[in-house]
C-alpha atoms as a PDB file:
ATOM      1  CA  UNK A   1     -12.562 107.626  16.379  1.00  0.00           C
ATOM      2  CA  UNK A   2     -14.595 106.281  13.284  1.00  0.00           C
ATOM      3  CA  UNK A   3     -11.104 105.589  11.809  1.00  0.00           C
ATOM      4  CA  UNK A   4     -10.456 103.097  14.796  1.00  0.00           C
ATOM      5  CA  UNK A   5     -13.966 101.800  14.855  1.00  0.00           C
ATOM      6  CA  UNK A   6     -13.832 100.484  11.679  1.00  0.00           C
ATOM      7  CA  UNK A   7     -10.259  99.373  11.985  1.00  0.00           C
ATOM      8  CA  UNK A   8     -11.892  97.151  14.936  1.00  0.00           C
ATOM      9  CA  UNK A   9     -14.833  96.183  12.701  1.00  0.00           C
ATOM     10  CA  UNK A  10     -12.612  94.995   9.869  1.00  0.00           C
ATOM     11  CA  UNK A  11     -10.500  93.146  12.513  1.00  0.00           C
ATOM     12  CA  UNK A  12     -13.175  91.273  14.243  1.00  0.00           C
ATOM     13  CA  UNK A  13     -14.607  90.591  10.396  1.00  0.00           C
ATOM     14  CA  UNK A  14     -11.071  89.169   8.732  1.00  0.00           C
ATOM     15  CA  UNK A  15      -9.241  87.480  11.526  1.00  0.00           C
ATOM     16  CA  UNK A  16     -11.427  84.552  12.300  1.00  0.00           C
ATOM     17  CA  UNK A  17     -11.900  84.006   8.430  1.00  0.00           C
ATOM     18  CA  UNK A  18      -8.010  84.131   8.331  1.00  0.00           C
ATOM     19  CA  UNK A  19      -7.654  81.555  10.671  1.00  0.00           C
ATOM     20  CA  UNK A  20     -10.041  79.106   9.492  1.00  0.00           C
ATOM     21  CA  UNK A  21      -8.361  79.546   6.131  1.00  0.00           C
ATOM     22  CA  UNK A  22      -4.944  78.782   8.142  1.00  0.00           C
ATOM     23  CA  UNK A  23      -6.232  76.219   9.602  1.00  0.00           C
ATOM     24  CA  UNK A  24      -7.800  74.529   5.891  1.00  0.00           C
ATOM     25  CA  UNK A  25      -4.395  75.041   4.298  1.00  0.00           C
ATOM     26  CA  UNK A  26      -3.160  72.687   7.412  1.00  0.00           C
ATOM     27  CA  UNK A  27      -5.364  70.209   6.529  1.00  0.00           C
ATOM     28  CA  UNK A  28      -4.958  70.354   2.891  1.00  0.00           C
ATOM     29  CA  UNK A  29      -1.076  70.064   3.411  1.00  0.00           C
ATOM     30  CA  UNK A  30      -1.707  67.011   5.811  1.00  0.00           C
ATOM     31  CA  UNK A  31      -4.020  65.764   3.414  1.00  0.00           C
ATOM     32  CA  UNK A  32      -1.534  66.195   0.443  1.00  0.00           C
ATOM     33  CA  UNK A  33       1.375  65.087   2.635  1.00  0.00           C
ATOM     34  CA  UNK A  34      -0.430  61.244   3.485  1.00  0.00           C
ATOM     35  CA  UNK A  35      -1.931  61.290   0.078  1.00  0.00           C
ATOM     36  CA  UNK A  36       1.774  61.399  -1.386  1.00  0.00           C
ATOM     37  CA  UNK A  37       3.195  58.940   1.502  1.00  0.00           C
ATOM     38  CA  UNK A  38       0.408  56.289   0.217  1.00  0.00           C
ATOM     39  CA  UNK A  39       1.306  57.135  -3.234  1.00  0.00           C
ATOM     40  CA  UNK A  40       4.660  56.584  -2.271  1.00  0.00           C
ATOM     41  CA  UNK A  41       4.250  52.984  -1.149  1.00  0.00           C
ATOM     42  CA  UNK A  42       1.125  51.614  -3.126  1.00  0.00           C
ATOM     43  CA  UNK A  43       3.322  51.504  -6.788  1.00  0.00           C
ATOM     44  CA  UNK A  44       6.382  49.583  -4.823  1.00  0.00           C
ATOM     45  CA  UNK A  45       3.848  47.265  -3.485  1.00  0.00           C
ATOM     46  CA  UNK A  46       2.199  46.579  -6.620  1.00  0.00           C
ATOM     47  CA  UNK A  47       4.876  45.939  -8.077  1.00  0.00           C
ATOM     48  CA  UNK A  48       5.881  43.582  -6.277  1.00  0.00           C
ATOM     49  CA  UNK A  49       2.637  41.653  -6.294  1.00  0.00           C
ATOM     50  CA  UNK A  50       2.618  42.137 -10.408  1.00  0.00           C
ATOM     51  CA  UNK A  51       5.874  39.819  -9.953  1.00  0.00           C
ATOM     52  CA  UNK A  52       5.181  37.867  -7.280  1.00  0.00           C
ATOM     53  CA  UNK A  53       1.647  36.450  -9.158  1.00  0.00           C
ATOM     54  CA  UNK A  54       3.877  36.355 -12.651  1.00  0.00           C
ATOM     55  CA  UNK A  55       6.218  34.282 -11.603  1.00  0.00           C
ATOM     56  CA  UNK A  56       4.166  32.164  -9.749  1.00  0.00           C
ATOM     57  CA  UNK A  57       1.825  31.594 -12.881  1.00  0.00           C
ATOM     58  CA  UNK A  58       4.709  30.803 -15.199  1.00  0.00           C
ATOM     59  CA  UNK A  59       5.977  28.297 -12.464  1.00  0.00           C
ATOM     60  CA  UNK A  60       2.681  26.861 -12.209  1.00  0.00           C
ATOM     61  CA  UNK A  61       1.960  26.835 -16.060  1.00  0.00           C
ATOM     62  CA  UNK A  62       5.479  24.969 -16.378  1.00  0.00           C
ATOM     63  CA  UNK A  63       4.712  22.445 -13.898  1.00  0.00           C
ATOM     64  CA  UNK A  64       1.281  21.428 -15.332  1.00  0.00           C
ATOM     65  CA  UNK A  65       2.991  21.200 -18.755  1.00  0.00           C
ATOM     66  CA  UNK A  66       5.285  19.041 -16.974  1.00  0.00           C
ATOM     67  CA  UNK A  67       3.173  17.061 -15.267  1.00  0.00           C
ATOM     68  CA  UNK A  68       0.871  16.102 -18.423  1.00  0.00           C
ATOM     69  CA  UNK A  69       4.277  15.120 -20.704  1.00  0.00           C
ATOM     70  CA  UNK A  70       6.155  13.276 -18.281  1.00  0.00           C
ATOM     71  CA  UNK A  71       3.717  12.046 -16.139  1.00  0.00           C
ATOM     72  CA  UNK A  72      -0.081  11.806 -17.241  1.00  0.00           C
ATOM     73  CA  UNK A  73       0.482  10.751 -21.129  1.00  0.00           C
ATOM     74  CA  UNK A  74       3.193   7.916 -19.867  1.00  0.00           C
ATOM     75  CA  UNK A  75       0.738   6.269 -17.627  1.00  0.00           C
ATOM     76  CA  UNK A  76      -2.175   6.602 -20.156  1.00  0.00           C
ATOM     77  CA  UNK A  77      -0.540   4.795 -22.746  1.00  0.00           C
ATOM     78  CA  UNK A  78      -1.827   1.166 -23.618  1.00  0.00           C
ATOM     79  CA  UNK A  79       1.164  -0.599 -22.593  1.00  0.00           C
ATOM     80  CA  UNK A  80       1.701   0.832 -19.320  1.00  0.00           C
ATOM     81  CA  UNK A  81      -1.994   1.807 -19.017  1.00  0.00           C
ATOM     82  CA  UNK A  82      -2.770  -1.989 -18.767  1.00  0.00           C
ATOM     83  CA  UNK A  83       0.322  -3.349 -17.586  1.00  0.00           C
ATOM     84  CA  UNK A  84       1.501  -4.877 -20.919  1.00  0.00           C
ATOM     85  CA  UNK A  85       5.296  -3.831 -21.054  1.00  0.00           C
ATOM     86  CA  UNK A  86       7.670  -7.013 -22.536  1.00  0.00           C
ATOM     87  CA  UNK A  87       9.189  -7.636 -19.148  1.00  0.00           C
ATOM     88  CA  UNK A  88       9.434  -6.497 -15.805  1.00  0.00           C
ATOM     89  CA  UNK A  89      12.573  -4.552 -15.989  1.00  0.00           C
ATOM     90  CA  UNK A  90      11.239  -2.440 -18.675  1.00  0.00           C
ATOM     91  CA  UNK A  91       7.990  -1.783 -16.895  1.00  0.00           C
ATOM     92  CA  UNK A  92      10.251  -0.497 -13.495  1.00  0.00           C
ATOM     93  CA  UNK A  93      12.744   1.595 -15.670  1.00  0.00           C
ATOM     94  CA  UNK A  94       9.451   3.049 -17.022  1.00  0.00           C
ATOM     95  CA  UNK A  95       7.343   3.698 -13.631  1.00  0.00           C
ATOM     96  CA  UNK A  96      11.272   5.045 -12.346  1.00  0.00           C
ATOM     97  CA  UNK A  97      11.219   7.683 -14.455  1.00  0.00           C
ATOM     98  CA  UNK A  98       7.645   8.853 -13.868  1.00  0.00           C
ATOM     99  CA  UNK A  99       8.636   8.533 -10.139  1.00  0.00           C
ATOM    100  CA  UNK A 100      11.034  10.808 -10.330  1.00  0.00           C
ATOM    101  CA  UNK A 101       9.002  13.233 -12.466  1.00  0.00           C
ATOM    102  CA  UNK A 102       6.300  13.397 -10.149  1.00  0.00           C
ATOM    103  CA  UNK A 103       8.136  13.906  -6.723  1.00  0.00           C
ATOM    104  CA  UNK A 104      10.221  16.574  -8.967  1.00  0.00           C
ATOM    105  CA  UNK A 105       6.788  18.433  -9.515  1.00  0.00           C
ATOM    106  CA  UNK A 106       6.042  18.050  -5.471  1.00  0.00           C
ATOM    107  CA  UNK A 107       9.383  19.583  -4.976  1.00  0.00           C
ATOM    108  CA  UNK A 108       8.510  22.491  -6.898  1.00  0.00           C
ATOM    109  CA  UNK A 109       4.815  22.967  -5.352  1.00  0.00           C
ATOM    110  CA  UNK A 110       6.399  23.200  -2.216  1.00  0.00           C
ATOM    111  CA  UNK A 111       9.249  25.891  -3.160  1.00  0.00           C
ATOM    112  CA  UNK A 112       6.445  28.068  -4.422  1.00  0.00           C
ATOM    113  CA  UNK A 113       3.694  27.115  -2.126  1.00  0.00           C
ATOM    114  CA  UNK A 114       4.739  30.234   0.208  1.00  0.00           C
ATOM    115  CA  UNK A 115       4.665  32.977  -2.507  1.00  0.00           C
ATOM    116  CA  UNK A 116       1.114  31.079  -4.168  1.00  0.00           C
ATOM    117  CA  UNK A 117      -0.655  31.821  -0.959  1.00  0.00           C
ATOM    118  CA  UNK A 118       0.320  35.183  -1.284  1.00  0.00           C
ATOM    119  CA  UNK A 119      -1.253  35.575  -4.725  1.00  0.00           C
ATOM    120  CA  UNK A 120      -4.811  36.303  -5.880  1.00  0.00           C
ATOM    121  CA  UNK A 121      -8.043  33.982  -5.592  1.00  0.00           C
ATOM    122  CA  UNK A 122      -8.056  32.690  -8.777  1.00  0.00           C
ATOM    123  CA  UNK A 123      -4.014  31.883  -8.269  1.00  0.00           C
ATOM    124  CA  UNK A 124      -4.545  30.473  -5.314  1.00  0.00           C
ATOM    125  CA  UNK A 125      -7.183  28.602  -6.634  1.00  0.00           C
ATOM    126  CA  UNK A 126      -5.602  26.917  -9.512  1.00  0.00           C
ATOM    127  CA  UNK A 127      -2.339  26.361  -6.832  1.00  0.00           C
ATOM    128  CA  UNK A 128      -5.018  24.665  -4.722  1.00  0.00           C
ATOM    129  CA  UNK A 129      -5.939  22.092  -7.736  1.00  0.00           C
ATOM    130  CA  UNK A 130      -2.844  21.361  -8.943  1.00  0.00           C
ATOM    131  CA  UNK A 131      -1.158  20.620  -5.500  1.00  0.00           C
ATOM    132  CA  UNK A 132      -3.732  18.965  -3.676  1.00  0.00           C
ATOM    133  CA  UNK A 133      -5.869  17.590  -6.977  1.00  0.00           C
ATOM    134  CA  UNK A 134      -3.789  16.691 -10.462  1.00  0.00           C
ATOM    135  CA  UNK A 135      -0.698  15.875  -8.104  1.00  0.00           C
ATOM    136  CA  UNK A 136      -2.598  13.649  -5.646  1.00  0.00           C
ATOM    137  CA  UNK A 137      -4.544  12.151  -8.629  1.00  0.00           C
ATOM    138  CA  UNK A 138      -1.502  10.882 -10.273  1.00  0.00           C
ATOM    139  CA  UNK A 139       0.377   9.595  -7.011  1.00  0.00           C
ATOM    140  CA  UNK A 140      -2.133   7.486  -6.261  1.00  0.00           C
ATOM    141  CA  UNK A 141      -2.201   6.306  -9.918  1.00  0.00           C
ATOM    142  CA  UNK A 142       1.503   5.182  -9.498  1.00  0.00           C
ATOM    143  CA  UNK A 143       0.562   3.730  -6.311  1.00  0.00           C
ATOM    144  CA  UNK A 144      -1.377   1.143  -7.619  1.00  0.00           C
ATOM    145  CA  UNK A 145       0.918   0.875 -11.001  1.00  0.00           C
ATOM    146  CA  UNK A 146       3.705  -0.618  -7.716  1.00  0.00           C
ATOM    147  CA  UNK A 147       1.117  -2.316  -5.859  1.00  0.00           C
ATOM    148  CA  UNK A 148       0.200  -4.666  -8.988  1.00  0.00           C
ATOM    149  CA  UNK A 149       3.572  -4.913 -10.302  1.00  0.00           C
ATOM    150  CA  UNK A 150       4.886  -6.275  -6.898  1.00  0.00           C
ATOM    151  CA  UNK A 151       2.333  -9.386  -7.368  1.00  0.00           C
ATOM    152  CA  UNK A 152       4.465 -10.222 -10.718  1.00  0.00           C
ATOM    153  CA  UNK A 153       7.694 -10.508  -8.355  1.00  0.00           C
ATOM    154  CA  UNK A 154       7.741 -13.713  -7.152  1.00  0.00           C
ATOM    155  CA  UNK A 155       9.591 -14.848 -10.355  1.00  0.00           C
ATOM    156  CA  UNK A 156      11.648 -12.053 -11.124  1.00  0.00           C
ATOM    157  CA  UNK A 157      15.420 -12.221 -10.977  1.00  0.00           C
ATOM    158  CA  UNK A 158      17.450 -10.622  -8.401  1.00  0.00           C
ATOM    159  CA  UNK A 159      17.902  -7.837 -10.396  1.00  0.00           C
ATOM    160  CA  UNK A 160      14.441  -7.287 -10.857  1.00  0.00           C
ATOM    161  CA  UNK A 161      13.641  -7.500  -7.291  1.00  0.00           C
ATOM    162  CA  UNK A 162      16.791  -5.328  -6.526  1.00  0.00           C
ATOM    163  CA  UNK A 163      15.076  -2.678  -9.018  1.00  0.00           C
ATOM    164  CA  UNK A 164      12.126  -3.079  -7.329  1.00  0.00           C
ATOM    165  CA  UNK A 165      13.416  -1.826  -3.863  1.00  0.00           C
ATOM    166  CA  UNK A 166      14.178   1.662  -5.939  1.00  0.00           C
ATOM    167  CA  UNK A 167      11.006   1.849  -6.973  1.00  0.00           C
ATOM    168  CA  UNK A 168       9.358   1.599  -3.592  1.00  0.00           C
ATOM    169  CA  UNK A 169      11.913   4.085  -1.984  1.00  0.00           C
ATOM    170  CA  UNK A 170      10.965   6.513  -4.773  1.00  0.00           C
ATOM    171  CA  UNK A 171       7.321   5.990  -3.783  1.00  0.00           C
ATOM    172  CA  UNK A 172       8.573   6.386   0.473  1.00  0.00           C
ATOM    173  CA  UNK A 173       9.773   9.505  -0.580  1.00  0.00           C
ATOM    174  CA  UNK A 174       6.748  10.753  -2.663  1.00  0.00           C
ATOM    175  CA  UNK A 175       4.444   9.534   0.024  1.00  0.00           C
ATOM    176  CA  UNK A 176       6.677  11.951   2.739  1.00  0.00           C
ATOM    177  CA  UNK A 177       6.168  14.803   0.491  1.00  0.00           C
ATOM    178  CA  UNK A 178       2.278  14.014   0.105  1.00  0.00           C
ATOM    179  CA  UNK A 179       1.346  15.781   3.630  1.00  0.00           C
ATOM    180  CA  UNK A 180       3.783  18.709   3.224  1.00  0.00           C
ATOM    181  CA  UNK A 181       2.295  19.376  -0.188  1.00  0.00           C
ATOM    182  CA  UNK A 182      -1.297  18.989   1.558  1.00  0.00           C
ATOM    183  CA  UNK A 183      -0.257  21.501   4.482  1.00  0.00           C
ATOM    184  CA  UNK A 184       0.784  24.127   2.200  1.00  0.00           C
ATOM    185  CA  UNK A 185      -2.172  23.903   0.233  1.00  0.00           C
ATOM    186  CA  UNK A 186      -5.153  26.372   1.825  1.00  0.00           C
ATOM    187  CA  UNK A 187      -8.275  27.020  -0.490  1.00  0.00           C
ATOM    188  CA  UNK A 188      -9.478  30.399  -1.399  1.00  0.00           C
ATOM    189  CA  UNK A 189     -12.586  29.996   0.261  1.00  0.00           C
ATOM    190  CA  UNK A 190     -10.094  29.179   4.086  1.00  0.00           C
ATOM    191  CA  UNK A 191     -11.820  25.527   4.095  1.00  0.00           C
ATOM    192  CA  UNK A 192      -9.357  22.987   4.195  1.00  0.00           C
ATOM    193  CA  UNK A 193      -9.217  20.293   1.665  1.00  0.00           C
ATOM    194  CA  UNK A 194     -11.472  17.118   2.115  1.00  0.00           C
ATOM    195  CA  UNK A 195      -9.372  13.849   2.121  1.00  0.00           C
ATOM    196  CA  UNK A 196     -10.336  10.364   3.209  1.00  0.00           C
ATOM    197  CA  UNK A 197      -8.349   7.465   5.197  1.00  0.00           C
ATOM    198  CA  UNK A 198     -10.364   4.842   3.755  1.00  0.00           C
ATOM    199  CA  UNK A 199      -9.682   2.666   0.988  1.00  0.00           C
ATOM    200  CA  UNK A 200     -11.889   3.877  -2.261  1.00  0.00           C
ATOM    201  CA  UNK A 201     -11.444   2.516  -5.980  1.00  0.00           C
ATOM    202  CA  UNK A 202      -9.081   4.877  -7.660  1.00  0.00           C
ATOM    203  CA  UNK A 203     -12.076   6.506 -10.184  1.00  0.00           C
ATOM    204  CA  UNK A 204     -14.487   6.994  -7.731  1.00  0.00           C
ATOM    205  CA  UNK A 205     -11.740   9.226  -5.805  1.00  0.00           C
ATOM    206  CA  UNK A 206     -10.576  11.070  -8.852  1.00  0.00           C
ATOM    207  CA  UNK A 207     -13.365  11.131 -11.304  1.00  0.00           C
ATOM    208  CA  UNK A 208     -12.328  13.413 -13.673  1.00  0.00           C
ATOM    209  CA  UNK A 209      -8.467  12.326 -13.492  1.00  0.00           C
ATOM    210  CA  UNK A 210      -9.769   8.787 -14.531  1.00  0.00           C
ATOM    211  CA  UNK A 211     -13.075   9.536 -17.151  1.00  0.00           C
ATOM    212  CA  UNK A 212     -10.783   9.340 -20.537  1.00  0.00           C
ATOM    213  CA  UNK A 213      -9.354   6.180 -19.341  1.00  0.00           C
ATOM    214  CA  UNK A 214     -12.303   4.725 -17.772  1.00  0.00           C
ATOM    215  CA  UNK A 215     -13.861   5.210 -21.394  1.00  0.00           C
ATOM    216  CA  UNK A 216     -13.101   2.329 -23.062  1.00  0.00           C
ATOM    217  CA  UNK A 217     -12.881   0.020 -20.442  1.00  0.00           C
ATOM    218  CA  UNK A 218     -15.885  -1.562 -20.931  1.00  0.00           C
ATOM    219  CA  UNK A 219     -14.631  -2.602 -24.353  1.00  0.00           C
ATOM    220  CA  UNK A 220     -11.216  -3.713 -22.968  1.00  0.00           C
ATOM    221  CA  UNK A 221     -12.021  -5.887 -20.541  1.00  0.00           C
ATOM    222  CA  UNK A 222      -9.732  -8.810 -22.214  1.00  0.00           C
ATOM    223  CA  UNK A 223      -7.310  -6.262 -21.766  1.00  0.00           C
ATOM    224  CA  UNK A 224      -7.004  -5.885 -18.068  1.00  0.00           C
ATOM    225  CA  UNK A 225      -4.978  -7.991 -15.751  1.00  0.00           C
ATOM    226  CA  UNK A 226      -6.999 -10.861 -14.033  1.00  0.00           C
ATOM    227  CA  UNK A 227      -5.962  -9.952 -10.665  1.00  0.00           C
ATOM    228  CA  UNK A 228      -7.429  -7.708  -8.411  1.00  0.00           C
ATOM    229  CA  UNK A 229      -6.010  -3.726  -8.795  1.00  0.00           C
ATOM    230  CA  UNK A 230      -9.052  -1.431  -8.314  1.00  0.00           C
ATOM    231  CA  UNK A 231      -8.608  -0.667  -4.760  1.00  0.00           C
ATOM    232  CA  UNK A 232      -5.315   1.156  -2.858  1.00  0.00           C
ATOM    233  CA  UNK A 233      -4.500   3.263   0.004  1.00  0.00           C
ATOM    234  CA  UNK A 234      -5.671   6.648  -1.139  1.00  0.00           C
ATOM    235  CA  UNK A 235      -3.021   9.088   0.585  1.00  0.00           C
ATOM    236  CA  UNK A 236      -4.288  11.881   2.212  1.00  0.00           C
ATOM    237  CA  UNK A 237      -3.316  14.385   3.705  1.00  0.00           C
ATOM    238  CA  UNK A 238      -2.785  14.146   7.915  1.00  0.00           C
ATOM    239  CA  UNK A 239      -5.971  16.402   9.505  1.00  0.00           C
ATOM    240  CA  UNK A 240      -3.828  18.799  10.713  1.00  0.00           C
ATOM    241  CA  UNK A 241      -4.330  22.480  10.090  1.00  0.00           C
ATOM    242  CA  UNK A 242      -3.074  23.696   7.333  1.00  0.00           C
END
């Protein structure tokens, strides 16, 4: 009898701490089991965004190397700067060339544009400036390059005015590419980008695109061309959401 009474004693004593240490071991396998499945996936997906943000930054990198050779040094030097090229064929081979430069670099934003927004806040946030900022900056800059060089047309030869046309479809086609640039573009704060309709002189609208070449305007006055150039449609993006 004392045999069985202390067989019932040790039952009632092990059996309940056997089953809650069951019952931990479930856990801990459960545990161990989702700890491995998010190991599984976190490294894959890291990966991936490792590559995703490299490639993006070396695209990016290229494209504002690109955009300051072939695009930003061109129109800051004297002769084109202040519309001073020997004739008027020269000047439109010259602003062709840029053309196509720049609406190459809008083709590019826009291939990568998906995969930037993707990327981290300070990614996206140097995306954001170059697409909606240096790009913007130097359209408009080529805008008014066209504008003024159509008043010296009236003149021209045929060819001239022929070459002209090319120039101005380049510039229909960079304008179409303006608002899907603009669309694609989303800051890293989620406010959308501030753009204006109205005409504004080019440096008020791009200060620190135009302070090196505002700098020695003062002293260059003789310089400049007579007529009026300080004022063009600034193009903007369409307030649409982005």
């Amino acid at each position: 009898l004392k045999y069985h009474v202390v067989s019932i004693v040790f039952a009632i004593q092990i059996i309940p701490q056997v089953s809650t240490l069951r019952a931990r071991n479930k856990e801990l396998e459960k545990d161990k089991q989702q700890k491995g499945e998010c190991e599984g996936n976190d490294p894959s997906k890291e990966a991936q965004q490792e590559e995703r943000e490299s490639r993006v930054s070396e695209i990016l990198e290229k494209c504002k190397e690109d955009l300051e050779t072939y695009v930003t040094q061109p129109l800051v030097v004297p002769e084109v700067r202040y519309d001073s090229l020997p004739t008027t064929a020269i000047t439109m081979d010259v602003l062709k060339v840029i053309s196509q430069h720049l609406e190459e670099q809008y083709n590019t934003t826009l291939k990568i544009a998906p995969e930037a927004c993707q990327c981290s806040e300070d990614l996206r946030k140097c995306f954001h400036d170059f697409a909606y900022r240096a790009l913007q900056a130097e359209n408009n800059e080529m805008n008014l390059k066209i504008k003024h060089l159509n008043k010296t047309l009236k003149e021209a030869p045929k060819d001239d005015k022929e070459e002209f046309e090319n120039l101005k479809r380049l510039k229909k086609r960079r304008k179409d590419l303006v608002p899907k640039a603009s669309r694609r573009v989303t800051h890293p704060t989620g406010k959308k980008p501030e753009h204006s309709h109205n005409k504004e002189k080019r440096r008020d609208t791009f200060p620190k695109r135009n302070k090196g070449r505002d700098d020695t305007r003062d002293e260059e006055k003789s310089l400049l061309p007579s007529d009026s150039e300080g004022e063009e449609d600034v193009e903007g993006p369409p307030k649409g959401n982005l």
